[in-house]
Protein backbone atom coordinates (compact mmCIF):
# COMPACT_ATOMS: atom_id res chain seq x y z
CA UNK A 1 17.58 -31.57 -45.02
CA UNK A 2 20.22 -29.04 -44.95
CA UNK A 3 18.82 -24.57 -45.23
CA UNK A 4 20.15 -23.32 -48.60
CA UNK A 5 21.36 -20.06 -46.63
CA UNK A 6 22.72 -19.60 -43.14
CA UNK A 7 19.96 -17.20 -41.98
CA UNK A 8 17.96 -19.37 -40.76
CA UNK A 9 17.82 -19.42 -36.29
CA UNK A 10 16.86 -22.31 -34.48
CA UNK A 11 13.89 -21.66 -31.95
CA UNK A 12 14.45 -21.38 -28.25
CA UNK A 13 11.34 -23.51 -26.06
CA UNK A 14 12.64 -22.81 -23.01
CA UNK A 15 10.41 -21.22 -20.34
CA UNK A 16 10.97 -17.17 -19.33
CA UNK A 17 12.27 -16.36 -16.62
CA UNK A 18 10.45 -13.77 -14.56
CA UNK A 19 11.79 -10.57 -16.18
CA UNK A 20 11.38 -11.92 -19.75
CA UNK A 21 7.59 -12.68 -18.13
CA UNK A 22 7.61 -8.70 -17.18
CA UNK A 23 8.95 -7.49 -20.18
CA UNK A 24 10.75 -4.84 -18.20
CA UNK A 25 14.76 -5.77 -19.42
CA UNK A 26 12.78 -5.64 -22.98
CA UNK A 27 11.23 -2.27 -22.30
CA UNK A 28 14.50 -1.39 -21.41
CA UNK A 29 16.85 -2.78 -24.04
CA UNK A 30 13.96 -0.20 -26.44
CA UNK A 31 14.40 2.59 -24.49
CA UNK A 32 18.34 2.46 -24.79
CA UNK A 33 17.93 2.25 -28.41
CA UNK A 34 15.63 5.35 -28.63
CA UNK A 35 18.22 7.34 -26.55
CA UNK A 36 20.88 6.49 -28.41
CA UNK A 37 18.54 8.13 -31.85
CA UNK A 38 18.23 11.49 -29.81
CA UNK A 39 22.12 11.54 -30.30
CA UNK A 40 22.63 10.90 -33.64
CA UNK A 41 22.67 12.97 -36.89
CA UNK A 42 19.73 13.35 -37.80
CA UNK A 43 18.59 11.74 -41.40
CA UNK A 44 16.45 14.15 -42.76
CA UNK A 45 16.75 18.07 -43.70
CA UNK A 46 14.62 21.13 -43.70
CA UNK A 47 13.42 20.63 -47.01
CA UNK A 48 12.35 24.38 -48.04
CA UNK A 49 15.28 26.00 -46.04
CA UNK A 50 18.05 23.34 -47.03
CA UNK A 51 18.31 22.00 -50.13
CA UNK A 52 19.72 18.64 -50.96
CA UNK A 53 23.07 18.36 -53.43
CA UNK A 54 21.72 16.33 -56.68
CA UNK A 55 24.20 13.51 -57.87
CA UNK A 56 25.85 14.85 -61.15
CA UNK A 57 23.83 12.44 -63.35
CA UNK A 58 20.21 13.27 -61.57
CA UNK A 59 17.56 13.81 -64.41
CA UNK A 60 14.46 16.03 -63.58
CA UNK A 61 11.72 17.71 -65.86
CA UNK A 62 12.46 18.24 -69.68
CA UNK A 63 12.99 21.11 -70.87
CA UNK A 64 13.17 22.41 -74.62
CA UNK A 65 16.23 24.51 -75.21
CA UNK A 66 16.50 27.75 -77.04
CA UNK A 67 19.50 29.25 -79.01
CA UNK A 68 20.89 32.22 -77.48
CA UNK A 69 18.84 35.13 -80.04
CA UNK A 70 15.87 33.26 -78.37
CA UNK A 71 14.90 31.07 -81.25
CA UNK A 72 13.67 27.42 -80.39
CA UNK A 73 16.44 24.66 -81.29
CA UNK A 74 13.59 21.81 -82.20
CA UNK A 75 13.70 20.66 -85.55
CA UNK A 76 10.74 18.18 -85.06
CA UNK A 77 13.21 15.29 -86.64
CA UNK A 78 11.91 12.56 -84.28
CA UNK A 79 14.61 11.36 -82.57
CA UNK A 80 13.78 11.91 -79.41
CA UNK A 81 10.13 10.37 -80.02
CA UNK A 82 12.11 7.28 -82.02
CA UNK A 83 14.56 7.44 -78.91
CA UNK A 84 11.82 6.98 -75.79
CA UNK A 85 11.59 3.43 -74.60
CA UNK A 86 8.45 4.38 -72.70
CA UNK A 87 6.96 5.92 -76.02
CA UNK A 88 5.88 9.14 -73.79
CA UNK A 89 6.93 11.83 -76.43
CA UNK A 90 4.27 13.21 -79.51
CA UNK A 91 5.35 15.82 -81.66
CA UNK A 92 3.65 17.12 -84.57
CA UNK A 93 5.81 19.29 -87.00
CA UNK A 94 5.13 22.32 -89.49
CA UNK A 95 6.96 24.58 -91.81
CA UNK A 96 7.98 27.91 -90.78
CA UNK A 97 6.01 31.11 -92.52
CA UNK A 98 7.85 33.56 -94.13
CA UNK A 99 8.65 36.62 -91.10
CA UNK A 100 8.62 33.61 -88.53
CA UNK A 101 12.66 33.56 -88.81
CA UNK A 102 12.75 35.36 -84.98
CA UNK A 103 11.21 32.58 -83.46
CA UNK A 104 12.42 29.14 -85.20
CA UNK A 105 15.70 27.99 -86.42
CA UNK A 106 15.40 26.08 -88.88
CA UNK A 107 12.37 25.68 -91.66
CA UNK A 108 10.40 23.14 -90.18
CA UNK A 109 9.94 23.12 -86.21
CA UNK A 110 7.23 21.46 -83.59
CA UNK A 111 4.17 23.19 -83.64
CA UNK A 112 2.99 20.38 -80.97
CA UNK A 113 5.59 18.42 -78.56
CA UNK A 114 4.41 16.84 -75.60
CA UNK A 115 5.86 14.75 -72.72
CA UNK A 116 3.24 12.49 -70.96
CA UNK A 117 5.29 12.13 -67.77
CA UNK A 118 2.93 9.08 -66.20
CA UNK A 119 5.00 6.97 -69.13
CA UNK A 120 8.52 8.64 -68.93
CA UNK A 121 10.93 6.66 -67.42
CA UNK A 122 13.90 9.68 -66.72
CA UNK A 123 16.12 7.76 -69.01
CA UNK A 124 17.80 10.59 -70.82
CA UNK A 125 17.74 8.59 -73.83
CA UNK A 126 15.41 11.76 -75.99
CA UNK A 127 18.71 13.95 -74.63
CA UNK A 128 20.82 11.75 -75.89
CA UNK A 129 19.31 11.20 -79.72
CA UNK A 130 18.86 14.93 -80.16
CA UNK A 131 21.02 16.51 -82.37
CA UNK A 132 20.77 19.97 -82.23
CA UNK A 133 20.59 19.64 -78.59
CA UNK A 134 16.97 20.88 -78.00
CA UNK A 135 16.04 18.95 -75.28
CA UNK A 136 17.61 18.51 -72.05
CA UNK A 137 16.51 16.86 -68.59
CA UNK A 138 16.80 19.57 -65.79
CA UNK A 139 17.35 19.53 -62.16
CA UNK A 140 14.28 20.02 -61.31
CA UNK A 141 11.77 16.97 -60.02
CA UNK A 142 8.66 16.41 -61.52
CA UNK A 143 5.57 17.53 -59.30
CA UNK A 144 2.99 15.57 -58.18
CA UNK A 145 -0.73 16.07 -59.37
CA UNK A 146 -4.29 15.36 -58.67
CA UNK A 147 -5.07 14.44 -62.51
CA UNK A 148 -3.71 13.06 -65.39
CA UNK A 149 -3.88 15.89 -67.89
CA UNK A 150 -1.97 17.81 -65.37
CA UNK A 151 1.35 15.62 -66.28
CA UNK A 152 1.04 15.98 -69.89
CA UNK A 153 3.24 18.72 -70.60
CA UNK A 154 2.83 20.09 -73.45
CA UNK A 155 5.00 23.06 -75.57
CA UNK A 156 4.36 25.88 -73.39
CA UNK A 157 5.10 23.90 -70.40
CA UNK A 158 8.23 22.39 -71.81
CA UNK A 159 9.81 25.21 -73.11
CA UNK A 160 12.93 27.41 -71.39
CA UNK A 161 12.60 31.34 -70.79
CA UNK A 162 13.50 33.93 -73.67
CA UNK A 163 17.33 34.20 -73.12
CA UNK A 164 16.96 38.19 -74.87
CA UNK A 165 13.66 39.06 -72.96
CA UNK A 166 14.19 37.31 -69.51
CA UNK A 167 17.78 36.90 -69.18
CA UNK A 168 17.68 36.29 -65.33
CA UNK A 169 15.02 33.17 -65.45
CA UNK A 170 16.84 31.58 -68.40
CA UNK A 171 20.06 31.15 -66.56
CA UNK A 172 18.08 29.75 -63.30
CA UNK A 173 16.52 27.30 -66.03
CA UNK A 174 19.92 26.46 -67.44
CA UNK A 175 21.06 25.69 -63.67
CA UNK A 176 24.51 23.63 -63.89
CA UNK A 177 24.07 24.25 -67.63
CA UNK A 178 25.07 27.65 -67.89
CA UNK A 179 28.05 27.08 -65.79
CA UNK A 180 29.27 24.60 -67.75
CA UNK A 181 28.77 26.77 -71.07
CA UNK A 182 30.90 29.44 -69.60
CA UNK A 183 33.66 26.94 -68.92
CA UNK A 184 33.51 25.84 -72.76
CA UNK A 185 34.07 29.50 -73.48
């Protein structure tokens, strides 16, 4: 019966000879490899001193945008809950109170949003299906934990710096974002 693929190797019965028998040309054949390694570029980096460049389309940790007066952008319209294959987002909305203007956009905004990250799948599709471009995946990676309820992010957690309070750790949360926003303008 003729193999389906060409990978297969026929077996060789022949007896060793006396250095096969030693193993020393084998030893040796190993040793040539390894000192060939100790001359090479190395593979790997100094991970807190060098950082690795991200591909242009790397998604991290969400992150829920806010307008530049500080004001969170999220509607609670769905879309991004509607949107999530892995069904990983829960929001709950509520109606903005009269002297509440400072702090939400629009009348009705998420008084609970949360990400369970053991279910998201870093698809980008909730980015994608907002439309007043509240949520955005960063470039940040998503860190490990020791329990569950650690990787459910809620609101606070999810939620970017106050662009008029903390100027400085908003723009490191933008990251790539904020240079592409002064492009635009």
């Amino acid at each position: 019966m003729q193999s389906l693929t060409s990978r297969a190797k026929q077996v060789d019965r022949r007896p060793m000879t006396f250095l096969e028998r030693i193993y020393v040309w084998e030893i040796f054949k190993g040793m040539m490899i390894t000192l060939k390694h100790f001359f090479k570029k190395k593979a790997t980096i100094s991970y807190p001193e060098q950082k690795r460049e991200f591909s242009p389309v790397f998604r991290g940790l969400h992150v829920l945008n806010r307008d530049e007066e500080g004001r969170e952008r999220c509607t609670a319209c769905g879309l991004c809950a509607v949107a999530c294959p892995a069904e990983a987002i829960t929001m709950e909305a509520a109606e903005r109170l009269p002297g509440e203007e400072n702090l939400y956009r629009e009348e009705k905004y998420a008084a609970k949003y949360e990400i369970n990250m053991l279910r998201c799948i870093f698809c980008g599709l909730c980015e994608e299906a907002c439309p007043k471009d509240a949520i955005y995946l960063s470039e940040t990676f998503a860190p490990s934990n020791y329990q569950r309820k650690g990787l459910i992010y809620g609101k606070p957690d999810l939620l970017i710096p106050d662009p008029v309070t903390k100027p400085e750790e908003y723009k490191k949360a933008l990251g790539n974002r904020a240079n592409q926003k002064e492009k635009e303008n």
